[in-house]
Protein backbone atom coordinates (compact mmCIF):
# COMPACT_ATOMS: atom_id res chain seq x y z
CA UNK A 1 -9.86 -41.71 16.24
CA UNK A 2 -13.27 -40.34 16.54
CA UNK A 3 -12.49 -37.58 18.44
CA UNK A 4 -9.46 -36.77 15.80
CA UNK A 5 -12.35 -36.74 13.16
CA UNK A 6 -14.52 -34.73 15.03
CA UNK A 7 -11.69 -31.97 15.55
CA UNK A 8 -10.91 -31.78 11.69
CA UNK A 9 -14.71 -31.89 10.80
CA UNK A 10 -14.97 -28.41 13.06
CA UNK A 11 -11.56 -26.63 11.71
CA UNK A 12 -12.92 -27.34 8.13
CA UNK A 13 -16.39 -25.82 8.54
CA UNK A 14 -14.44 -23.09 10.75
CA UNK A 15 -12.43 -21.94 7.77
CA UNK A 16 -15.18 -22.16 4.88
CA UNK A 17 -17.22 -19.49 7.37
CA UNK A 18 -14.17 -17.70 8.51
CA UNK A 19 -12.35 -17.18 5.48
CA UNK A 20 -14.81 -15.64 2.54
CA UNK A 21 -15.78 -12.68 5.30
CA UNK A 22 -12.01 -11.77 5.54
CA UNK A 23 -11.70 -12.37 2.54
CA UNK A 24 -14.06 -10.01 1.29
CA UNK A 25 -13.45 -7.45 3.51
CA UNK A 26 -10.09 -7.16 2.21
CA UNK A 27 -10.95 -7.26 -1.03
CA UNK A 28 -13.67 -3.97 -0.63
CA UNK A 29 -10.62 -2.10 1.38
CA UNK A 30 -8.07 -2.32 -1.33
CA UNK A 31 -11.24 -1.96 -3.95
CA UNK A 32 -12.41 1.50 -2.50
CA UNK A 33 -8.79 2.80 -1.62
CA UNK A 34 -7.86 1.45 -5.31
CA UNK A 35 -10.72 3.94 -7.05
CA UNK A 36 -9.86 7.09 -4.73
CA UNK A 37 -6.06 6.68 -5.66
CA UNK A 38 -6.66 5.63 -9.61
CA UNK A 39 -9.15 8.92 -9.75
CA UNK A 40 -6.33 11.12 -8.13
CA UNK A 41 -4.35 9.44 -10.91
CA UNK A 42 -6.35 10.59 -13.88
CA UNK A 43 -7.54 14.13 -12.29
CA UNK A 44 -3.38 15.05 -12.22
CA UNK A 45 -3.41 13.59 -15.61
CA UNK A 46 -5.89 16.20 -16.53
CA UNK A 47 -4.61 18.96 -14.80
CA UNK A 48 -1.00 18.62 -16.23
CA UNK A 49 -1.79 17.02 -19.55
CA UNK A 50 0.28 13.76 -19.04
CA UNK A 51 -1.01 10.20 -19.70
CA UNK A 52 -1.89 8.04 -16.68
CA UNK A 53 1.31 5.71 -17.61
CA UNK A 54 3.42 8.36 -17.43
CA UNK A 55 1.92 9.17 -13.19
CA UNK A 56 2.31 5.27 -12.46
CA UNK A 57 6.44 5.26 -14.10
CA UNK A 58 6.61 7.89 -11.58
CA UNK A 59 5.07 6.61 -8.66
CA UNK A 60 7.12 3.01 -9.32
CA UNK A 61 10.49 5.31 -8.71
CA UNK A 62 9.20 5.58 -5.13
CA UNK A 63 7.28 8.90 -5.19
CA UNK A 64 4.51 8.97 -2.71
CA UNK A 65 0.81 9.65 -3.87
CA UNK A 66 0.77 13.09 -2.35
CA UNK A 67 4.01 14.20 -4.26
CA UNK A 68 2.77 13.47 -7.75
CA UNK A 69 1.71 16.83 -8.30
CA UNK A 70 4.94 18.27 -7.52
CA UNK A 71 7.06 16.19 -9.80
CA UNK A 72 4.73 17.50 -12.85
CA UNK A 73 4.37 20.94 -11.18
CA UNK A 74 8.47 21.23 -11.28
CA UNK A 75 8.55 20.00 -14.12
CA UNK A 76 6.84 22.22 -16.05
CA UNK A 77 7.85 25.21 -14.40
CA UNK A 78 11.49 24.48 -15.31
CA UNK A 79 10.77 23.10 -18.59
CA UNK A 80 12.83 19.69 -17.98
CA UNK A 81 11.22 16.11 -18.10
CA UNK A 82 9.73 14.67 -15.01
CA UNK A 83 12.62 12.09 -14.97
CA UNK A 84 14.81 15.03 -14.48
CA UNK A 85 12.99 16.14 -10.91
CA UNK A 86 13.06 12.47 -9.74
CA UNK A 87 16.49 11.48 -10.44
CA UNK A 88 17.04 15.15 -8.03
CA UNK A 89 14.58 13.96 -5.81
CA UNK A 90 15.82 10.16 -5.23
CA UNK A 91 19.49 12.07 -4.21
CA UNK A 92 17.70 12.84 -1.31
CA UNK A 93 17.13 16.64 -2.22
CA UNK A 94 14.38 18.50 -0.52
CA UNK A 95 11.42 20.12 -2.71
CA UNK A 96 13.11 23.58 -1.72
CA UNK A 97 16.38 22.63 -2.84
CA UNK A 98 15.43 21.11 -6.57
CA UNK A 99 13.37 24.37 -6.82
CA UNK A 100 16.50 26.64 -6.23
CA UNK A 101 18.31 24.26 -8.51
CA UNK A 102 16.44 25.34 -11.56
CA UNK A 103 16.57 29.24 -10.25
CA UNK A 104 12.70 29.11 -8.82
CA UNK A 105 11.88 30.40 -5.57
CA UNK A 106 9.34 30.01 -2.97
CA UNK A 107 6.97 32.58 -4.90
CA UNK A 108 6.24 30.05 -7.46
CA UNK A 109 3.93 27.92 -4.81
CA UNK A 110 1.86 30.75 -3.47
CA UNK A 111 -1.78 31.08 -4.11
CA UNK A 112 -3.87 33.63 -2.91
CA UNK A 113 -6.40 33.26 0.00
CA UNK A 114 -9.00 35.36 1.84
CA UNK A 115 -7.54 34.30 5.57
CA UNK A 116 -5.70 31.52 6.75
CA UNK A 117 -4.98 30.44 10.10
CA UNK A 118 -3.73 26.95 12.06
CA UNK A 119 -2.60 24.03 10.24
CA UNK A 120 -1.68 22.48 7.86
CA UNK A 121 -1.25 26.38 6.11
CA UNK A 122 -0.93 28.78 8.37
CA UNK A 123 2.73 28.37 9.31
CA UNK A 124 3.57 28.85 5.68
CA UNK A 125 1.16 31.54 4.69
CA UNK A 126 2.77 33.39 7.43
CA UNK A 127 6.47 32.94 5.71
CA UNK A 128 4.98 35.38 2.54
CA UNK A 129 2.80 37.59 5.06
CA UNK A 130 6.12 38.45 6.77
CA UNK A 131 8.34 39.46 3.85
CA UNK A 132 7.68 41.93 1.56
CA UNK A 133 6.82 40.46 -2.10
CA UNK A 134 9.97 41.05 -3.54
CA UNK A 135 11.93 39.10 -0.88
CA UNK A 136 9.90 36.25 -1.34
CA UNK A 137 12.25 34.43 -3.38
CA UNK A 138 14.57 34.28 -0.10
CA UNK A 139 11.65 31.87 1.54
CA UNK A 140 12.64 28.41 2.25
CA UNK A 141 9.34 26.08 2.38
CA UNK A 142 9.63 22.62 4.46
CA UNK A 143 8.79 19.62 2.09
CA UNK A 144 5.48 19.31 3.70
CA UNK A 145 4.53 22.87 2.95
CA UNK A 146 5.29 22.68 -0.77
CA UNK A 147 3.23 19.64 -1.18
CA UNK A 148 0.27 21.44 0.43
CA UNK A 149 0.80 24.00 -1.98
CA UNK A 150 1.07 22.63 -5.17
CA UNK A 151 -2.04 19.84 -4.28
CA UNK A 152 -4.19 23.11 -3.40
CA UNK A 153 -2.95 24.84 -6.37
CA UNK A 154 -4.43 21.49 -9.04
CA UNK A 155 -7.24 20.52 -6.85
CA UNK A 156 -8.79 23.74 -6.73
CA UNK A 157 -8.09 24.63 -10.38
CA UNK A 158 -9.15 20.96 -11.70
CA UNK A 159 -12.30 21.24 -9.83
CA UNK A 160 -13.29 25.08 -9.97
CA UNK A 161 -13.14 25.65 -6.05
CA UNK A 162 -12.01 28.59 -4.74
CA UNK A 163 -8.74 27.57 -2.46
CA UNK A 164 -10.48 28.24 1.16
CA UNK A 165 -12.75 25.42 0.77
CA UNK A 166 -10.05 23.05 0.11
CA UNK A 167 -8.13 24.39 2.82
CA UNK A 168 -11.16 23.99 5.02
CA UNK A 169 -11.31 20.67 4.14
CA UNK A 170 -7.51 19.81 4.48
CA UNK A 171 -7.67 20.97 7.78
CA UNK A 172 -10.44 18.91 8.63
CA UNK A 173 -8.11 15.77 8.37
CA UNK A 174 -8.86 14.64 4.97
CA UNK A 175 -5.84 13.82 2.33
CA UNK A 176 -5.77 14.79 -0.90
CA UNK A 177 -7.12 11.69 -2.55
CA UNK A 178 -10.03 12.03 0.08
CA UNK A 179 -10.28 15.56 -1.11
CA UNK A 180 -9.88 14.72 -4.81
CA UNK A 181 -13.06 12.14 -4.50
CA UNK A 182 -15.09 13.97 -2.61
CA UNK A 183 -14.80 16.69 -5.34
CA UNK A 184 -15.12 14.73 -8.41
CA UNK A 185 -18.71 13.40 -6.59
CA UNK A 186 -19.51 16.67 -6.08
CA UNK A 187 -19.14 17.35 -9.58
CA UNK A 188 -20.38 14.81 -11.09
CA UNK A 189 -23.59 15.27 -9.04
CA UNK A 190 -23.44 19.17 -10.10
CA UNK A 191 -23.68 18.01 -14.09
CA UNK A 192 -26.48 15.77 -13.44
CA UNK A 193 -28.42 18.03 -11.86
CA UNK A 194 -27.62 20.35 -14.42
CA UNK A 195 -28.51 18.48 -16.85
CA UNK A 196 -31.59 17.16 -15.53
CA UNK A 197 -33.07 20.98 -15.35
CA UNK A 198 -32.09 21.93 -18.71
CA UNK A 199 -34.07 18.54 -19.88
CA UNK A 200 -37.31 19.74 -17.24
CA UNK A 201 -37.10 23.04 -18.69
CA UNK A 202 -36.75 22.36 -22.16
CA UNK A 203 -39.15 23.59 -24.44
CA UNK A 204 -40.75 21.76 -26.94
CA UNK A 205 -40.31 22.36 -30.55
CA UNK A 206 -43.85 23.73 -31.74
CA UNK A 207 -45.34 21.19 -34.54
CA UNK A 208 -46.69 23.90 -36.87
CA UNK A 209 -48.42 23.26 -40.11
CA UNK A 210 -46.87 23.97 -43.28
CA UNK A 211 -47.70 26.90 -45.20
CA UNK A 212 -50.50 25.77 -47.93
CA UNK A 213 -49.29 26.13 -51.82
């Protein structure tokens, strides 16, 4: 019997030091992967003038993170609600295939660059470097490639980066929710400093004596 009690007495203070550090490590994992996905969230918001709700209807139909962008991007080039591009989209349509649907071609994805080469871009830069412009719209883009595009496309506008940094940095490894908060620091850290030098250098208003009557 004492040996029974003696067993219990260990699992219990086992669990009350075992459990609160899982526990909590859980908790700051789904906290800090919760922020970088919510801020992707509101920065497409931004870009494409739609309320937050409307991102998180979408992303309940099953549209991954990454493809946000796309829905709203579609969207708005062929003037049709976002519903519209996901009902298309959940029959198992490819990007390439909703964007010929509504008479767009693989022009409408292209943004200028300096020079890319290697992955994730290069592959599909080289599509439009070897066709001239006006055949373009005979260019069929994997899935993959049109998501790249479209995420360079709003990061780089939202965040006033030129489009070979971001590509640097997709190469590097990092998603586009990594890329979208590293930006949005960068930013914010851009402003403060900003505004911390135009408080330093401001002058101060000269206290000077009223003109006697």
């Amino acid at each position: 019997m004492r040996k029974m009690i003696l067993t219990l007495c260990a699992l219990l203070l086992v669990a009350l030091y075992w459990t609160p550090t899982v526990s909590a490590d859980v908790s700051v994992g789904v906290s800090i992967t919760d922020d970088g996905v919510k801020s992707f969230h509101l920065a497409i918001g931004d870009y494409y003038h739609v309320p937050e709700k409307e991102i998180l209807v979408v992303r309940e139909r099953h549209i991954p993170d990454n493809e946000l962008p796309v829905v709203f991007f579609l969207a708005a080039r062929a003037k049709v609600a976002p519903g519209v591009i996901i009902d298309l989209r959940l029959k198992n349509k490819s990007w390439m295939e909703i964007t010929r649907h509504f008479g767009l071609g693989a022009d409408v994805y292209y943004v200028p660059v300096k020079q890319v080469s290697g992955p994730p871009y290069g592959k599909a830069y080289g599509h439009f470097k070897n066709k001239n412009k006006k055949d373009w719209g005979t260019i069929r883009l994997a899935d993959a490639d049109i998501v790249n595009f479209v995420n360079l496309r709003f990061v780089s506008e939202h965040y006033g980066y030129s489009p070979d940094e971001v590509i640097k940095m997709r190469a590097g490894g990092k998603t586009f929710v990594n890329i979208n908060t590293e930006l949005k620091k960068n930013k914010a850290k851009k402003q403060k400093d900003a505004k911390s030098y135009s408080q330093k250098n401001k002058k101060p208003q000269s206290k000077g004596k009223g003109k006697r009557k």
